[in-house]
C-alpha atoms as a PDB file:
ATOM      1  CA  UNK A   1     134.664 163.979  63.044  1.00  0.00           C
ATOM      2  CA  UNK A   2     132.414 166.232  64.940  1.00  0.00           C
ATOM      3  CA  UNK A   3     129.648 165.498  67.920  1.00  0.00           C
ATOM      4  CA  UNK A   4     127.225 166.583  64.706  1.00  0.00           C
ATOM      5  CA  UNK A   5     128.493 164.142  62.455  1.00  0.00           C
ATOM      6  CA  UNK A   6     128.116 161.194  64.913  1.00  0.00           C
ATOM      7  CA  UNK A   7     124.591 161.728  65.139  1.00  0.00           C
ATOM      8  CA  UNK A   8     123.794 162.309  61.522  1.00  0.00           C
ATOM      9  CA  UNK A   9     125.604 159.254  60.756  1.00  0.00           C
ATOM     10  CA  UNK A  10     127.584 159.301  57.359  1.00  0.00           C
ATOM     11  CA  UNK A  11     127.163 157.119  54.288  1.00  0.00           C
ATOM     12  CA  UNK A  12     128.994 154.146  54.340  1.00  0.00           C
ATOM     13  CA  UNK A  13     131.139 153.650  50.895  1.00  0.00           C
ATOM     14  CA  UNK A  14     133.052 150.904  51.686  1.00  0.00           C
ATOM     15  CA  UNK A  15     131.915 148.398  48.871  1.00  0.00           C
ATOM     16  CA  UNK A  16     130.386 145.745  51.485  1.00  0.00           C
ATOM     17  CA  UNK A  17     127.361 147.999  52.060  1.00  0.00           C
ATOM     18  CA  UNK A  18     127.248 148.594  47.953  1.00  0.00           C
ATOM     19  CA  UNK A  19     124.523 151.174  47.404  1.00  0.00           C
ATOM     20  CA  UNK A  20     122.860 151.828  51.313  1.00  0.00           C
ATOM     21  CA  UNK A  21     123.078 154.443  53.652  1.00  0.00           C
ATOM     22  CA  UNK A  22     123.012 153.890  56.869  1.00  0.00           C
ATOM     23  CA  UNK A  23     122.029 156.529  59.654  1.00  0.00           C
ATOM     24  CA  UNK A  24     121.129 157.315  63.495  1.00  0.00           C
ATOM     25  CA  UNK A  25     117.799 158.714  63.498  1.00  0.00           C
ATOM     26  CA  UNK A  26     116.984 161.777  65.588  1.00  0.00           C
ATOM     27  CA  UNK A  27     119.310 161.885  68.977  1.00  0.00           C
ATOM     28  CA  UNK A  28     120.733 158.974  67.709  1.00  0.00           C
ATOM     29  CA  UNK A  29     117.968 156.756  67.920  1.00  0.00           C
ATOM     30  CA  UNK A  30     116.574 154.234  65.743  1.00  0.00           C
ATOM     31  CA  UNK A  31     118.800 153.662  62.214  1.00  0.00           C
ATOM     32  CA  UNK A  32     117.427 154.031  58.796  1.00  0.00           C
ATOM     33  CA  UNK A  33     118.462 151.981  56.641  1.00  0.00           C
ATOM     34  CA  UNK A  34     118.363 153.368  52.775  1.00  0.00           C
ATOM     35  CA  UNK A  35     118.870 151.855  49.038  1.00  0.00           C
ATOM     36  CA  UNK A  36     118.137 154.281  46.052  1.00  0.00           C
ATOM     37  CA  UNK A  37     114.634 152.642  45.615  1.00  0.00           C
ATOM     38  CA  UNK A  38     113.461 151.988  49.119  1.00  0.00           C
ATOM     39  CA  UNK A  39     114.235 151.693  53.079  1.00  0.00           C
ATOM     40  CA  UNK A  40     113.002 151.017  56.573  1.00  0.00           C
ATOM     41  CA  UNK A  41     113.399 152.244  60.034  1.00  0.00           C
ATOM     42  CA  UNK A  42     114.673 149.994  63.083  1.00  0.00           C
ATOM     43  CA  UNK A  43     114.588 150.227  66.699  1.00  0.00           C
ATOM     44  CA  UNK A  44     117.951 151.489  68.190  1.00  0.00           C
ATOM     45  CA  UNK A  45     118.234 152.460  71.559  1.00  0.00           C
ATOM     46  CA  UNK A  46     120.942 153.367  74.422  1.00  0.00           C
ATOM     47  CA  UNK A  47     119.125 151.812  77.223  1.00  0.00           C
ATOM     48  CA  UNK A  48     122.093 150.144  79.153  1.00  0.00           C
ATOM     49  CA  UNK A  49     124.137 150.017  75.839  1.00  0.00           C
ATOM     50  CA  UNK A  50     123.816 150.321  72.457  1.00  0.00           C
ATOM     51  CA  UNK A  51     120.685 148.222  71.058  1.00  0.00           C
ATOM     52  CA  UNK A  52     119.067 146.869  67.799  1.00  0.00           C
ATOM     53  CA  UNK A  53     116.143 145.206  67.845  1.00  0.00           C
ATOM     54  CA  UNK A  54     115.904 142.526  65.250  1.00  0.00           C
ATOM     55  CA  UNK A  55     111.571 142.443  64.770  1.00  0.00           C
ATOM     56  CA  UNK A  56     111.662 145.616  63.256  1.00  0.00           C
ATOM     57  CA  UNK A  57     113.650 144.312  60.174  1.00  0.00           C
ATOM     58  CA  UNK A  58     110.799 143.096  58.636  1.00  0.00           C
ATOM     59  CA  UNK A  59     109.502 145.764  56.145  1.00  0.00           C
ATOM     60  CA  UNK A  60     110.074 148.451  54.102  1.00  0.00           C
ATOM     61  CA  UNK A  61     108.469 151.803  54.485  1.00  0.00           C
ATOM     62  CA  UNK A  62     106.067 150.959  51.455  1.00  0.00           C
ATOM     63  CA  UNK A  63     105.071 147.924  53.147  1.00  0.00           C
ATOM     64  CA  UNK A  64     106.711 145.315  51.633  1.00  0.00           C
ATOM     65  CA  UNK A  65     108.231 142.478  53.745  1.00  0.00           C
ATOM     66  CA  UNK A  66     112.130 142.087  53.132  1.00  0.00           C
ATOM     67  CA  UNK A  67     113.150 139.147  52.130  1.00  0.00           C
ATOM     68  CA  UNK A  68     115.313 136.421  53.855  1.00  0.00           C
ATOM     69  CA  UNK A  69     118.331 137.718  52.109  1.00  0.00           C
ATOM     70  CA  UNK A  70     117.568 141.431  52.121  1.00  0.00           C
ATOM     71  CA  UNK A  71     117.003 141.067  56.350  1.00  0.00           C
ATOM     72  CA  UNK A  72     120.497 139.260  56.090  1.00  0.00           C
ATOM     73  CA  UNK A  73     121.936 142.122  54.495  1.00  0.00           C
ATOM     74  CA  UNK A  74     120.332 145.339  56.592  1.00  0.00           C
ATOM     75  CA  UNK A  75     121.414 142.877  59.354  1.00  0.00           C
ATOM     76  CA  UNK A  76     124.727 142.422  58.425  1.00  0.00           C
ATOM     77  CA  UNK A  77     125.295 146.125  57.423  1.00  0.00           C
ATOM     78  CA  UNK A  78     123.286 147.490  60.540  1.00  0.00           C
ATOM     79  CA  UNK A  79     125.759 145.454  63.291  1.00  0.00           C
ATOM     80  CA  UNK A  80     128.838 146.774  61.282  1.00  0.00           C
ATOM     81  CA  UNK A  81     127.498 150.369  61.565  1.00  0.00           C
ATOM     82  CA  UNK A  82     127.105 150.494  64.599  1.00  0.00           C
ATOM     83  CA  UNK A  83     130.038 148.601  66.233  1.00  0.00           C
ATOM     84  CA  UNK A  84     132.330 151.032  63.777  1.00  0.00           C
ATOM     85  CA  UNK A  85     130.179 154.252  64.655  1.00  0.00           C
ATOM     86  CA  UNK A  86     129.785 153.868  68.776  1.00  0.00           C
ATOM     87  CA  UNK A  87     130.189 150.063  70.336  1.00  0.00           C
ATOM     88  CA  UNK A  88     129.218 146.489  69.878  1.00  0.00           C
ATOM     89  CA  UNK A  89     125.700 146.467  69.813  1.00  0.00           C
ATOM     90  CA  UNK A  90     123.800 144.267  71.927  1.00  0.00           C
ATOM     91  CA  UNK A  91     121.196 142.083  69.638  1.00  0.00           C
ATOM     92  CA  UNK A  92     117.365 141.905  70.703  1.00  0.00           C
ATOM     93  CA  UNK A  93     115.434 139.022  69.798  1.00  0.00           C
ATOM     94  CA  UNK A  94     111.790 138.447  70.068  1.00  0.00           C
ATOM     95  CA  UNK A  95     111.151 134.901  71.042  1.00  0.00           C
ATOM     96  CA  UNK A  96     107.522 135.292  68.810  1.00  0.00           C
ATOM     97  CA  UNK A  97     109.261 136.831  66.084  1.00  0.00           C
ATOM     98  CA  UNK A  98     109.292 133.822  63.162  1.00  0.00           C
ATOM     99  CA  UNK A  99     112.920 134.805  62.036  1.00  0.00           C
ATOM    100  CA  UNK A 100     113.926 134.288  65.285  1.00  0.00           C
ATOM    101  CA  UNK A 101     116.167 131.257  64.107  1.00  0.00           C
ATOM    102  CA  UNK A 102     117.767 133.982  61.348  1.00  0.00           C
ATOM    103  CA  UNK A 103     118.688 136.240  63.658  1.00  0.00           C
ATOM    104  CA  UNK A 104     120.486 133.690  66.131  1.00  0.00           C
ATOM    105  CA  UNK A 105     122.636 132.661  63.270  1.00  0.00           C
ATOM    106  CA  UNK A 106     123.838 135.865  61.939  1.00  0.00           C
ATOM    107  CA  UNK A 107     124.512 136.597  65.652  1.00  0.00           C
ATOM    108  CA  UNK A 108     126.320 133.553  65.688  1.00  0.00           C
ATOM    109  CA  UNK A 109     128.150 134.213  61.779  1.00  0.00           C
ATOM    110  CA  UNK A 110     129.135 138.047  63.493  1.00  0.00           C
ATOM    111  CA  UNK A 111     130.017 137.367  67.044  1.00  0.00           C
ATOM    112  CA  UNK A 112     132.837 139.428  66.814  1.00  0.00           C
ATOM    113  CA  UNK A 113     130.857 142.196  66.362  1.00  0.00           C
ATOM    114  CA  UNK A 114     128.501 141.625  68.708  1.00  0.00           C
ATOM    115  CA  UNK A 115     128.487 142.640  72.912  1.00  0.00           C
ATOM    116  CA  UNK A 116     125.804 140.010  73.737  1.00  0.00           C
ATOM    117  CA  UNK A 117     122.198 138.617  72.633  1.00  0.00           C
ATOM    118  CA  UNK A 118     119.112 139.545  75.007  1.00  0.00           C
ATOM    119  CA  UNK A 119     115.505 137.636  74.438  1.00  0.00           C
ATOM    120  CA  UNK A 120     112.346 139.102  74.518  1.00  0.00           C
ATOM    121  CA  UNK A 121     108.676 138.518  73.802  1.00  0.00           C
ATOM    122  CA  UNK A 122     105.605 139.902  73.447  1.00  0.00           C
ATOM    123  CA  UNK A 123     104.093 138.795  76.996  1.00  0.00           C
ATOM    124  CA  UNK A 124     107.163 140.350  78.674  1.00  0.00           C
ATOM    125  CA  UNK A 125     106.906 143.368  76.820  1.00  0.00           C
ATOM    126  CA  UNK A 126     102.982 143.094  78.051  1.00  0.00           C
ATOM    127  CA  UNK A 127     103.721 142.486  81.528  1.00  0.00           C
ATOM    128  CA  UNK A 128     106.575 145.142  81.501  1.00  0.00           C
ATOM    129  CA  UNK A 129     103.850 148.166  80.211  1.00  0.00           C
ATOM    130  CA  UNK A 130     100.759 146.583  82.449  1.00  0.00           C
ATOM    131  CA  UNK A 131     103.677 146.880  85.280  1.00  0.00           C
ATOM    132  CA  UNK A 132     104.593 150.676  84.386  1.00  0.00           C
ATOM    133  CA  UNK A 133     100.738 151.720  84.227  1.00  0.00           C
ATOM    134  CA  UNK A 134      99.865 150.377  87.421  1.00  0.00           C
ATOM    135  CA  UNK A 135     102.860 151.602  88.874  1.00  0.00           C
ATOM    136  CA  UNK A 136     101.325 155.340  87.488  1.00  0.00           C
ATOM    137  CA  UNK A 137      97.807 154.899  89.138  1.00  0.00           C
ATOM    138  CA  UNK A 138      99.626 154.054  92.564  1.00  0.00           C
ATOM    139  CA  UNK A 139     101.226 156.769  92.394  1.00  0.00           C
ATOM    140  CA  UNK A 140      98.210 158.334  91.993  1.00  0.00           C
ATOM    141  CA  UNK A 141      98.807 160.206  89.160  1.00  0.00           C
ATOM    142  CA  UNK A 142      96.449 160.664  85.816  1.00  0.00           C
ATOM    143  CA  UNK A 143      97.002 158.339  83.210  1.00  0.00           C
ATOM    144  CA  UNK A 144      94.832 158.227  79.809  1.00  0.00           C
ATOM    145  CA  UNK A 145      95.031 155.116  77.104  1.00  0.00           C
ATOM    146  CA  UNK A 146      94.025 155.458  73.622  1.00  0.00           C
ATOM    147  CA  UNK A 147      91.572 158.850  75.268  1.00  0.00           C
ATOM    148  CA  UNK A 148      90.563 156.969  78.009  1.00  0.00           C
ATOM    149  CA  UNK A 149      91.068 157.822  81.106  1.00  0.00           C
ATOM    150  CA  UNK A 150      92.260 154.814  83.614  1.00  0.00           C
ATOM    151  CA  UNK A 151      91.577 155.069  86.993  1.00  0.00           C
ATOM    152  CA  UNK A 152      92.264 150.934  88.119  1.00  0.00           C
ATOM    153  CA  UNK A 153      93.459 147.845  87.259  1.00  0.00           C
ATOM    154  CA  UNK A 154      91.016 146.438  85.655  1.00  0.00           C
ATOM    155  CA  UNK A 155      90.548 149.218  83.663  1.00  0.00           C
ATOM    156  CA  UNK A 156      94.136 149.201  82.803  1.00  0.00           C
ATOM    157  CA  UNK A 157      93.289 145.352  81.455  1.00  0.00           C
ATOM    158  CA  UNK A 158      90.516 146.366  79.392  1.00  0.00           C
ATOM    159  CA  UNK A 159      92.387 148.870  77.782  1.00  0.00           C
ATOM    160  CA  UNK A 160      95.369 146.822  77.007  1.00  0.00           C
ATOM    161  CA  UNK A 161      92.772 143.622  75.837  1.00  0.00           C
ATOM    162  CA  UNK A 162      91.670 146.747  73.912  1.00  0.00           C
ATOM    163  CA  UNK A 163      95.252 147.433  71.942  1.00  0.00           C
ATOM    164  CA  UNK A 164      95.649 144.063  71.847  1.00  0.00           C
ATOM    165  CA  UNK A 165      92.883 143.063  69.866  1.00  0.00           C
ATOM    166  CA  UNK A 166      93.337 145.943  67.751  1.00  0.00           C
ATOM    167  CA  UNK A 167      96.942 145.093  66.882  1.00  0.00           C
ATOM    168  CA  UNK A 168      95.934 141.315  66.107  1.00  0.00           C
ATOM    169  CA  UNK A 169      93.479 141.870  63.532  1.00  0.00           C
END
């Protein structure tokens, strides 16, 4: 197996993933995740090992949600993957995401496969970017938000209140 082949991932054909394909996305991350008819993109990242994160099985690329047993599956298939391909993945879970209890039980059903479970939620996620913004205006360098420019905190807020709003509705 080359370097190349690594990233580009390979089909699986061992008959536990039946008909999908599994594969690293560009410089190996995210995974897509493909079945003749349909498939969907998840987060994958390196960042202090090798990472899924479990929200983004939700839908497939033509919108549709999966279902319980299809996000079981892509689950399933995913961990394998990438504990054969590179390590055991460590498992991110959204403490907002409703399939929260889901995830923590195929983590618990393939804890073989698995390196270790991290939580997360939206407000930390929040708190993390509000963090790395304000971290950019003290340095004093330029930073712009949805084409605004953001010159202070409180512009910083109103911008995120902004995207929030946006991504509620």
């Amino acid at each position: 197996m080359s370097v190349f082949d690594f990233f580009r991932g390979k089909k699986k054909n061992s008959i536990e993933s039946s008909e999908a394909s599994i594969e690293f996305g560009f410089r190996a991350e995210g995974i897509t995740y493909r079945l003749p008819n349909k498939s969907t993109e998840l987060w994958f990242t390196w960042v202090n090992g090798a990472r899924i994160y479990t929200e983004t099985i939700n839908r497939w690329r033509n919108g549709s949600l999966l279902t319980r047993n299809e996000k079981e599956k892509v689950f399933n298939e995913v961990v394998k993957f990438v504990e054969q391909k590179t390590e055991k993945p460590i498992i991110v879970i959204s403490a907002d995401d409703s399939s929260k209890d889901l995830w923590e039980q195929l983590c618990s059903a393939n804890q073989l496969l698995i390196k270790n479970i991290e939580y997360t939620s939206s407000e930390k996620q929040y708190q993390q970017e509000r963090n790395m913004y304000l971290g950019i205006i003290k340095a004093g360098k330029k930073l712009v938000l949805d084409e605004t420019e953001i010159r202070n905190e409180k512009e910083i807020d109103e911008a995120m209140q902004k995207r929030r709003k946006k991504t509620a509705a």
